[in-house]
C-alpha atoms as a PDB file:
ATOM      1  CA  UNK A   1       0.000   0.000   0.000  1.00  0.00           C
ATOM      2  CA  UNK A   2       1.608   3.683  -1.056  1.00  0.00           C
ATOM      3  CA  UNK A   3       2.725   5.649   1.889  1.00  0.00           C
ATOM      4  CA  UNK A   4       0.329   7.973   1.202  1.00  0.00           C
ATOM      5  CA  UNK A   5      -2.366   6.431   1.701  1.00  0.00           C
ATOM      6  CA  UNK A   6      -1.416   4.658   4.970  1.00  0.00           C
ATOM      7  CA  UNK A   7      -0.840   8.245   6.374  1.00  0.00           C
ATOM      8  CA  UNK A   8      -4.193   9.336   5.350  1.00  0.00           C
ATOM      9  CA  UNK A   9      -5.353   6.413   6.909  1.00  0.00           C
ATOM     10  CA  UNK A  10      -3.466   6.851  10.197  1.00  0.00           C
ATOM     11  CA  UNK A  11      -4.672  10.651  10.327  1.00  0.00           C
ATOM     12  CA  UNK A  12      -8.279   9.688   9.745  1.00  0.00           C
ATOM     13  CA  UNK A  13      -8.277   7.978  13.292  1.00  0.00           C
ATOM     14  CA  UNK A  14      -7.619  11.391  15.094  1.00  0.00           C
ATOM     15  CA  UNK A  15     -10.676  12.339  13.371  1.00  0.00           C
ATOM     16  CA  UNK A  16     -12.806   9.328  14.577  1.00  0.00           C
ATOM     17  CA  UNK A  17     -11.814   9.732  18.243  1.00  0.00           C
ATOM     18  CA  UNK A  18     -12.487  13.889  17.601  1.00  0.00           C
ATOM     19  CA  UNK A  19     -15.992  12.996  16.348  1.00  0.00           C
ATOM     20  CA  UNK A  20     -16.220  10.551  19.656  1.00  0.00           C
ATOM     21  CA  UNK A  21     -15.111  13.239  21.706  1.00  0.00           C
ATOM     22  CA  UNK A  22     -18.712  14.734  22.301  1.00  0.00           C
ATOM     23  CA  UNK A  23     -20.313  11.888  22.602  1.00  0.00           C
ATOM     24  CA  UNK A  24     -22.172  11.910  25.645  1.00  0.00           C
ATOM     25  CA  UNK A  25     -23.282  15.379  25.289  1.00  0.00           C
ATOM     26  CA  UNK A  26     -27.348  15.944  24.944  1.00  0.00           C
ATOM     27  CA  UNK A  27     -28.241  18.095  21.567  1.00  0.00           C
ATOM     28  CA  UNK A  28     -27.864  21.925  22.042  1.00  0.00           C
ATOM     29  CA  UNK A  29     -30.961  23.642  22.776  1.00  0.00           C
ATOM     30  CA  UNK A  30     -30.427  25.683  19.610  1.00  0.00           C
ATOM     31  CA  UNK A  31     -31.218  22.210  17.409  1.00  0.00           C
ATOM     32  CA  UNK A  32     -34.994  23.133  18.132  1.00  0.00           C
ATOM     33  CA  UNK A  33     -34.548  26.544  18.860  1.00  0.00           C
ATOM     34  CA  UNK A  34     -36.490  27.083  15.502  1.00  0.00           C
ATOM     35  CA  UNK A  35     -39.340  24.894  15.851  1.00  0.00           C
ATOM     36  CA  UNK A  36     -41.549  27.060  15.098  1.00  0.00           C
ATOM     37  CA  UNK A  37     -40.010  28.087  11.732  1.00  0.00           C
ATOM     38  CA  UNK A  38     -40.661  27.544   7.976  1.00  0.00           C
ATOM     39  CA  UNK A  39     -37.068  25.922   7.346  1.00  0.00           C
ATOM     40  CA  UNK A  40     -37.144  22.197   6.625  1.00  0.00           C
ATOM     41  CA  UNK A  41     -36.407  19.944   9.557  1.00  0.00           C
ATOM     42  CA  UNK A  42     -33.128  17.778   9.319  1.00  0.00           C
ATOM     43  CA  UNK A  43     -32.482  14.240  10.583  1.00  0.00           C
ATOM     44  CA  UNK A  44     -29.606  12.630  11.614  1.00  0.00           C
ATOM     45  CA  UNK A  45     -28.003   9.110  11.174  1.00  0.00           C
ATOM     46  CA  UNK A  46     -24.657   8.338  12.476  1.00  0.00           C
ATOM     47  CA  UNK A  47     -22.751   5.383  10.861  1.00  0.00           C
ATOM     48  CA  UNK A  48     -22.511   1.918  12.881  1.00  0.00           C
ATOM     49  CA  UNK A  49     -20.877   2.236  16.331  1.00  0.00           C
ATOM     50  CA  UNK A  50     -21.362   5.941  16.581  1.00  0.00           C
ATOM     51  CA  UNK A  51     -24.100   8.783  17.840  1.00  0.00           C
ATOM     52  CA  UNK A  52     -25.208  11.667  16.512  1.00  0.00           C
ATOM     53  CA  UNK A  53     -22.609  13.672  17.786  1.00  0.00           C
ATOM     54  CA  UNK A  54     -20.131  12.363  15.450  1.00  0.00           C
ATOM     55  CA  UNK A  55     -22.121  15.044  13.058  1.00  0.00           C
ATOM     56  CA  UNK A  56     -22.254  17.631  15.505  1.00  0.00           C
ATOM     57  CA  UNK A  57     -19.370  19.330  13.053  1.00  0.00           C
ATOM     58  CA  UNK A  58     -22.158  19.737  10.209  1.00  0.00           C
ATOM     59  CA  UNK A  59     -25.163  19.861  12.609  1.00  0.00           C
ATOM     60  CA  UNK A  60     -24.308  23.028  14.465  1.00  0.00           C
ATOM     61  CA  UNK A  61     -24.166  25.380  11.238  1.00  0.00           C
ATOM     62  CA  UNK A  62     -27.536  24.346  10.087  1.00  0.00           C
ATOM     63  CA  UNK A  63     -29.379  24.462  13.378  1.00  0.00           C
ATOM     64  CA  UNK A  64     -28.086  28.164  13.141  1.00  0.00           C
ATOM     65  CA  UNK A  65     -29.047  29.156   9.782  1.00  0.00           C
ATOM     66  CA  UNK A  66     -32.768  28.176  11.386  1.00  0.00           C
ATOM     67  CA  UNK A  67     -33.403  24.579  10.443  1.00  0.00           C
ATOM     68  CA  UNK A  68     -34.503  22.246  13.482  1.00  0.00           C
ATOM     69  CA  UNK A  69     -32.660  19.007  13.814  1.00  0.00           C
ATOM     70  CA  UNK A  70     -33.340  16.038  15.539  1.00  0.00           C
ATOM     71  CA  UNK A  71     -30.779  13.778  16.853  1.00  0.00           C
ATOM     72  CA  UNK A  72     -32.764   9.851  17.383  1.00  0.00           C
ATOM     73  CA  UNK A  73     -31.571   8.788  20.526  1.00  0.00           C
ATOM     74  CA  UNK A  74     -33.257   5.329  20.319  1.00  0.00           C
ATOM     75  CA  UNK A  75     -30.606   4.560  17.500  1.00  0.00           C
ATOM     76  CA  UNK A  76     -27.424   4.164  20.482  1.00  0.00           C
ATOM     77  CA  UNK A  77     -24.470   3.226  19.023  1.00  0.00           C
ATOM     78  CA  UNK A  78     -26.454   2.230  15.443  1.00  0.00           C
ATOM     79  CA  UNK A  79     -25.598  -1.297  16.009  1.00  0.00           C
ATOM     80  CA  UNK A  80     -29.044  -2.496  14.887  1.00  0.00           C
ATOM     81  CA  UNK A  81     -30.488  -3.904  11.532  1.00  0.00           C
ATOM     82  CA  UNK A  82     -30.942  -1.360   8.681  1.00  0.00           C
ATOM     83  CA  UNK A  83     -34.976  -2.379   8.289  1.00  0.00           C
ATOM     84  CA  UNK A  84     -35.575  -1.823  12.038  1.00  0.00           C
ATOM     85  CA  UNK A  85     -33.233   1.440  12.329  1.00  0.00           C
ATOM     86  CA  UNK A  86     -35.386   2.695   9.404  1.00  0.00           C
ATOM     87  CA  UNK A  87     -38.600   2.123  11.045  1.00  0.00           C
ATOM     88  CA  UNK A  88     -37.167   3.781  14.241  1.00  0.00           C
ATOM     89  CA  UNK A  89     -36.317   7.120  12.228  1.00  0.00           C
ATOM     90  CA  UNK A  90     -39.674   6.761  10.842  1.00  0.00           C
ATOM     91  CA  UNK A  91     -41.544   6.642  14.063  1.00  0.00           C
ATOM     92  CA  UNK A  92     -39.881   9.934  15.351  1.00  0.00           C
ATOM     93  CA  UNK A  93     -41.086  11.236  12.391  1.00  0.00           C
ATOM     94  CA  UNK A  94     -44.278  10.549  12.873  1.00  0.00           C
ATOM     95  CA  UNK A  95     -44.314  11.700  16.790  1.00  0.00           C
ATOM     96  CA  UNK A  96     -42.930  14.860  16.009  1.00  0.00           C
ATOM     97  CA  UNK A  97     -45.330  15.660  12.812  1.00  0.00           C
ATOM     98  CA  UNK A  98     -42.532  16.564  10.082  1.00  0.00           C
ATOM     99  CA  UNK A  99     -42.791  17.354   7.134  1.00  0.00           C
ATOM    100  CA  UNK A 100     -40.850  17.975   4.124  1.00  0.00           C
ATOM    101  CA  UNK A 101     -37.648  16.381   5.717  1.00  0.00           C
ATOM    102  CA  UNK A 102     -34.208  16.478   4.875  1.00  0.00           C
ATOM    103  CA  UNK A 103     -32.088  13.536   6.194  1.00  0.00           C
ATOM    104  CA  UNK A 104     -27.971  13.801   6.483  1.00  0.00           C
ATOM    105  CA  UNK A 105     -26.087  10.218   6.849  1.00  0.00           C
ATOM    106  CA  UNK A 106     -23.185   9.108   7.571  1.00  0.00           C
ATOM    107  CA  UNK A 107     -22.121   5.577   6.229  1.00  0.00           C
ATOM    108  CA  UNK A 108     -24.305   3.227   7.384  1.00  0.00           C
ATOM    109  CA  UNK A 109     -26.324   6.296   8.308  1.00  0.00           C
ATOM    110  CA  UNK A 110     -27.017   6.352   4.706  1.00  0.00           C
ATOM    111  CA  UNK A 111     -28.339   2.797   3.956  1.00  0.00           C
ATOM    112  CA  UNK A 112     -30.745   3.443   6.399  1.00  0.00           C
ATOM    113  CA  UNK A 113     -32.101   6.487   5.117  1.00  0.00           C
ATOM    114  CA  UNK A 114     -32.419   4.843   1.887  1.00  0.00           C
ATOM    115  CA  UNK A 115     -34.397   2.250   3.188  1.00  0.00           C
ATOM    116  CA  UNK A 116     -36.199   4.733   5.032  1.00  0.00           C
ATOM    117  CA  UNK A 117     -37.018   6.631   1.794  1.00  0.00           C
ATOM    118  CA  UNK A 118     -38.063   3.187  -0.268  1.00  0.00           C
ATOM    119  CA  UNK A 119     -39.698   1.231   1.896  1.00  0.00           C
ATOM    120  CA  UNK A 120     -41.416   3.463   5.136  1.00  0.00           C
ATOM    121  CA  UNK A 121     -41.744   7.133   3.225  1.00  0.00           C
ATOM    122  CA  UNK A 122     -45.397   6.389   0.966  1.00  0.00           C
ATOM    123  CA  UNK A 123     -46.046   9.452   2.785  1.00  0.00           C
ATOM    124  CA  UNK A 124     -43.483  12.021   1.281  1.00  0.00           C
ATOM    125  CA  UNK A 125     -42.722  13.401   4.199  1.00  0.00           C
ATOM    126  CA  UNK A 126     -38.421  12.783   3.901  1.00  0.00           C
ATOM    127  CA  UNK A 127     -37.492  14.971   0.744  1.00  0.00           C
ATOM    128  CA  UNK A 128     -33.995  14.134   0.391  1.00  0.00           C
ATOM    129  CA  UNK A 129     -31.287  12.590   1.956  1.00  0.00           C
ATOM    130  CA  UNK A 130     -27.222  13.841   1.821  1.00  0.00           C
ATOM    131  CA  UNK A 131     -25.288  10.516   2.319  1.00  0.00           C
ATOM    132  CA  UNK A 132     -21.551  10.852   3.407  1.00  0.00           C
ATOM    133  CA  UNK A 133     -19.291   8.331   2.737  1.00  0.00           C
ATOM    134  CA  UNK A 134     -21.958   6.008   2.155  1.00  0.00           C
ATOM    135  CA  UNK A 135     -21.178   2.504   0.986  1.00  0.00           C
ATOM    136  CA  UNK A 136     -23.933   2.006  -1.165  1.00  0.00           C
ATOM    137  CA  UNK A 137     -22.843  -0.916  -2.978  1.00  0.00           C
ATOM    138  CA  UNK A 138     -21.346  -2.540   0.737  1.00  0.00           C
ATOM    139  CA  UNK A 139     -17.999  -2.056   2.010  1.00  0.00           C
ATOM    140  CA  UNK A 140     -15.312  -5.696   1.455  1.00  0.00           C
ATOM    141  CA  UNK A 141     -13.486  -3.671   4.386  1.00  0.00           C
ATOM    142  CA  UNK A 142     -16.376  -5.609   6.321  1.00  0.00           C
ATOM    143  CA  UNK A 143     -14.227  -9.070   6.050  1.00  0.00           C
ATOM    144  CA  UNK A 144     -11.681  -7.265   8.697  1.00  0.00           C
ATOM    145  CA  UNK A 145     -14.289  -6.892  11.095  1.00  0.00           C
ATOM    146  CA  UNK A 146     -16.138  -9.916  11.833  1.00  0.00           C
ATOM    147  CA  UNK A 147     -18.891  -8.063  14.571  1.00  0.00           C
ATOM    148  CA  UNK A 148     -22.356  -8.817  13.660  1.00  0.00           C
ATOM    149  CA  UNK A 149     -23.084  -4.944  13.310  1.00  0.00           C
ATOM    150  CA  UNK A 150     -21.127  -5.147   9.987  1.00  0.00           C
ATOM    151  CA  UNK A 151     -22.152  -7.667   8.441  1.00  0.00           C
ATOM    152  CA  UNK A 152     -25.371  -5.921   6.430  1.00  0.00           C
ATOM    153  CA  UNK A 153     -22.402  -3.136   4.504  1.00  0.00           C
ATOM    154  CA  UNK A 154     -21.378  -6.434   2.717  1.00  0.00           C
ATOM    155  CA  UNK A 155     -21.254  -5.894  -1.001  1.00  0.00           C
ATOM    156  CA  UNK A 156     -23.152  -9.661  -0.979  1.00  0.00           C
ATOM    157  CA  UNK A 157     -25.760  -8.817   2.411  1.00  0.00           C
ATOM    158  CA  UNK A 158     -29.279  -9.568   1.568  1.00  0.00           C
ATOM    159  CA  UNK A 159     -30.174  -5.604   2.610  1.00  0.00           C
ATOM    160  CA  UNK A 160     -27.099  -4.489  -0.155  1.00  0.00           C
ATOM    161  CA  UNK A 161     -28.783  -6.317  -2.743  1.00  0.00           C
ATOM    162  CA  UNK A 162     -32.989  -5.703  -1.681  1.00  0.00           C
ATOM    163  CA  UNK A 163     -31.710  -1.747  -1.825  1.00  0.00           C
ATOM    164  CA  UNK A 164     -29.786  -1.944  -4.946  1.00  0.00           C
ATOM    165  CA  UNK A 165     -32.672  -3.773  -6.959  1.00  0.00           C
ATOM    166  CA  UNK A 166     -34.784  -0.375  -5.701  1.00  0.00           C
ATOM    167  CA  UNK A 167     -33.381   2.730  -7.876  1.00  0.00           C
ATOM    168  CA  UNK A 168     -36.974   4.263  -8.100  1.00  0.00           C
ATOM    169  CA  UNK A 169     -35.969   6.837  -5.029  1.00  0.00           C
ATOM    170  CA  UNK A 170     -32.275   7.278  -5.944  1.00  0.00           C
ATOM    171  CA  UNK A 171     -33.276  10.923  -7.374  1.00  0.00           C
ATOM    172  CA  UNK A 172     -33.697  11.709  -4.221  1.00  0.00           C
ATOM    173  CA  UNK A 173     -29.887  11.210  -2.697  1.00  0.00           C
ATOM    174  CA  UNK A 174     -27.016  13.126  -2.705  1.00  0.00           C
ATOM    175  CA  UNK A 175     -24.102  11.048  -2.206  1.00  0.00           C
ATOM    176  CA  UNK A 176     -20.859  12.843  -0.717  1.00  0.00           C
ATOM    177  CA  UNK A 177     -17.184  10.536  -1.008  1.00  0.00           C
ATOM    178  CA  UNK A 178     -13.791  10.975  -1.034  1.00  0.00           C
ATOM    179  CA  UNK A 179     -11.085  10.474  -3.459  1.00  0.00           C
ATOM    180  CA  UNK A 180      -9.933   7.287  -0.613  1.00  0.00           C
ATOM    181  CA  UNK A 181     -11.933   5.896   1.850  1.00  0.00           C
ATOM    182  CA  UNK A 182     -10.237   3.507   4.446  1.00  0.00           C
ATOM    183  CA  UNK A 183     -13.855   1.712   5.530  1.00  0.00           C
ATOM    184  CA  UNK A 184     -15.221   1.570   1.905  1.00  0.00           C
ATOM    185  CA  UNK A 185     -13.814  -0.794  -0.071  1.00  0.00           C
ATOM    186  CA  UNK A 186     -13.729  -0.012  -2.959  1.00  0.00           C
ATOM    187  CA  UNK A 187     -13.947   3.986  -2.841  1.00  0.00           C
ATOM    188  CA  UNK A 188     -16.012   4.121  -5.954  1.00  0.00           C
ATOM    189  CA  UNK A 189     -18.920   1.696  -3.871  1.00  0.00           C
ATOM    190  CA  UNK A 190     -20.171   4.900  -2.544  1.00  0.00           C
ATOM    191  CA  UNK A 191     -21.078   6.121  -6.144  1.00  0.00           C
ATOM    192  CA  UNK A 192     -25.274   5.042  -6.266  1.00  0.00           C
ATOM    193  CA  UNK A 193     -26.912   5.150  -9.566  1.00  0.00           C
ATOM    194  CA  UNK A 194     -29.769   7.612 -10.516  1.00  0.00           C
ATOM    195  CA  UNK A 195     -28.371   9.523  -7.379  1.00  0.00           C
ATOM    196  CA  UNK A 196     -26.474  12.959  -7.327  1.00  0.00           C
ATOM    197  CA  UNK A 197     -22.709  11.630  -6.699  1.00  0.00           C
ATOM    198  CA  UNK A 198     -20.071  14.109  -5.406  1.00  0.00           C
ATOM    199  CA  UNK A 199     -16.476  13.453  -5.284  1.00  0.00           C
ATOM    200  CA  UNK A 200     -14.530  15.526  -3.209  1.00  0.00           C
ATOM    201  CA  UNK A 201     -10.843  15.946  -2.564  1.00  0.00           C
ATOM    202  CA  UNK A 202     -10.471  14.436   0.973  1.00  0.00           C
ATOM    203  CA  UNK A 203      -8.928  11.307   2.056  1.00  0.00           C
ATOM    204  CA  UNK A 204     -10.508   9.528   5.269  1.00  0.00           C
ATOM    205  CA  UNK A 205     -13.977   7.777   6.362  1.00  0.00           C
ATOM    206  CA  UNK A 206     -14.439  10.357   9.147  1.00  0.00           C
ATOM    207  CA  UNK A 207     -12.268  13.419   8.496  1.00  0.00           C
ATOM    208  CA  UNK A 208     -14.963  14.254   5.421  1.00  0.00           C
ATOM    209  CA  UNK A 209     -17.363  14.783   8.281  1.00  0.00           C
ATOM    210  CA  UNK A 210     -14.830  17.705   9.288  1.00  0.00           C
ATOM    211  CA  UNK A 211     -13.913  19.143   5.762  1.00  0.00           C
ATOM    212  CA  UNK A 212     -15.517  22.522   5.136  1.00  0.00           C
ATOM    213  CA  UNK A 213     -15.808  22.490   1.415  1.00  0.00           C
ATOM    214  CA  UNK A 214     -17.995  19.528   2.761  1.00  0.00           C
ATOM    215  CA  UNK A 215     -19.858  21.441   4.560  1.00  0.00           C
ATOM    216  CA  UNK A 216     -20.738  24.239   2.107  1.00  0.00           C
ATOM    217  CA  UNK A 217     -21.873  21.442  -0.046  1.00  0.00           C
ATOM    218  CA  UNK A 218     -24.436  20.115   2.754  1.00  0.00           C
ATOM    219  CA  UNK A 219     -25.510  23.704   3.109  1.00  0.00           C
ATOM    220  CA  UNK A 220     -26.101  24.583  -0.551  1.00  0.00           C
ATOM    221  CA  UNK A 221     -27.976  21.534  -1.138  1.00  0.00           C
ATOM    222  CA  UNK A 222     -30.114  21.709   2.030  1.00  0.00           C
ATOM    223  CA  UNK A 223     -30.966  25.055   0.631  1.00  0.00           C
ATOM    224  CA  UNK A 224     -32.121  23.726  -2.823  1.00  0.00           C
ATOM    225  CA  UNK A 225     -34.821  22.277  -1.466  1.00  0.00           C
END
């Protein structure tokens, strides 16, 4: 493997343990300081093993441009099945009455969503979703780790291939990668068909959760809506 890449993939790690490093903070009030606004409400979905707080990074600036966002609790660590993780997102939806939702993802955040937006969203009510680092096509970096929470980003899982024989809602992602992603195996697996795809110049499963060019591109698209 080039040097290159092992450093990026050494450096990435300080980025996972910065994105841990709030991680048993509550929401700031501001995330529903605007409640009572017109913006569109925002969702968010951690990858496996993490909380909401590893997207506090991206969170914060839109919860102060006036959008409410809801962190789901329920989800822990995200160590449960896609299908029921869906359905959990789905019933905070329904308790809290949104509408015209906007969903960002990380990694397996963003299966979920998608499964979300196929199979529980008849309704409408989630208008988009802005997948980072999403392996949509399954991850082989799942082989390394042999934990039962990986086992559905397999390129061969049941829930890989049920979601990629659904394209009818792909219109409705954005997909966000890097030019290397240690976790996604291969890089390109995070490219979904029928979906918006954006490559950006970063190298690292997490630190794209902390790159502001990132960020801006979150924001602009959140604002196309």
């Amino acid at each position: 493997m080039p040097i290159k890449k092992i450093t990026n993939w050494v450096r990435d790690y300080f980025y996972l343990a910065k994105g841990h490093a709030f991680m048993f903070r509550k929401p700031p009030k501001h995330y529903l300081g605007y409640i009572s606004g017109n913006k569109p409400p925002i969702i968010l979905i951690p990858g496996v093993y993490s909380k909401w707080q590893f997207l506090k990074a991206i969170a914060d600036p839109i919860s102060l441009k006036g959008h409410p966002v809801y962190a789901v609790e329920n989800l822990g660590y995200n160590t449960k099945a896609i299908d029921h993780s869906a359905k959990l997102i789905r019933e905070l939806i329904n308790e809290k009455n949104l509408h015209n939702v906007i969903i960002i993802a990380h990694s397996k955040g963003g299966l979920i969503a998608e499964y979300l937006l196929t199979f529980n969203n008849q309704d409408g009510r989630v208008i988009k979703v802005i997948a980072i680092a999403t392996p949509f096509l399954g991850s082989h970096a799942v082989k390394l780790l042999p934990c039962k929470a990986f086992k559905e980003i397999h390129p061969e899982s049941e829930v890989i291939k049920l979601l990629n024989s659904e394209s009818a809602i792909n219109h409705k992602i954005v997909s966000i990668f890097g030019e290397f992603d240690n976790h996604v195996w291969p890089t390109g697996n995070c490219r979904l068909e029928g979906a918006k795809n954006i490559q950006v110049n970063v190298y690292g499963h997490h630190k794209i959760l902390f790159n502001k060019h990132v960020l801006n591109i979150v924001l602009e698209e959140i604002e196309k809506v």
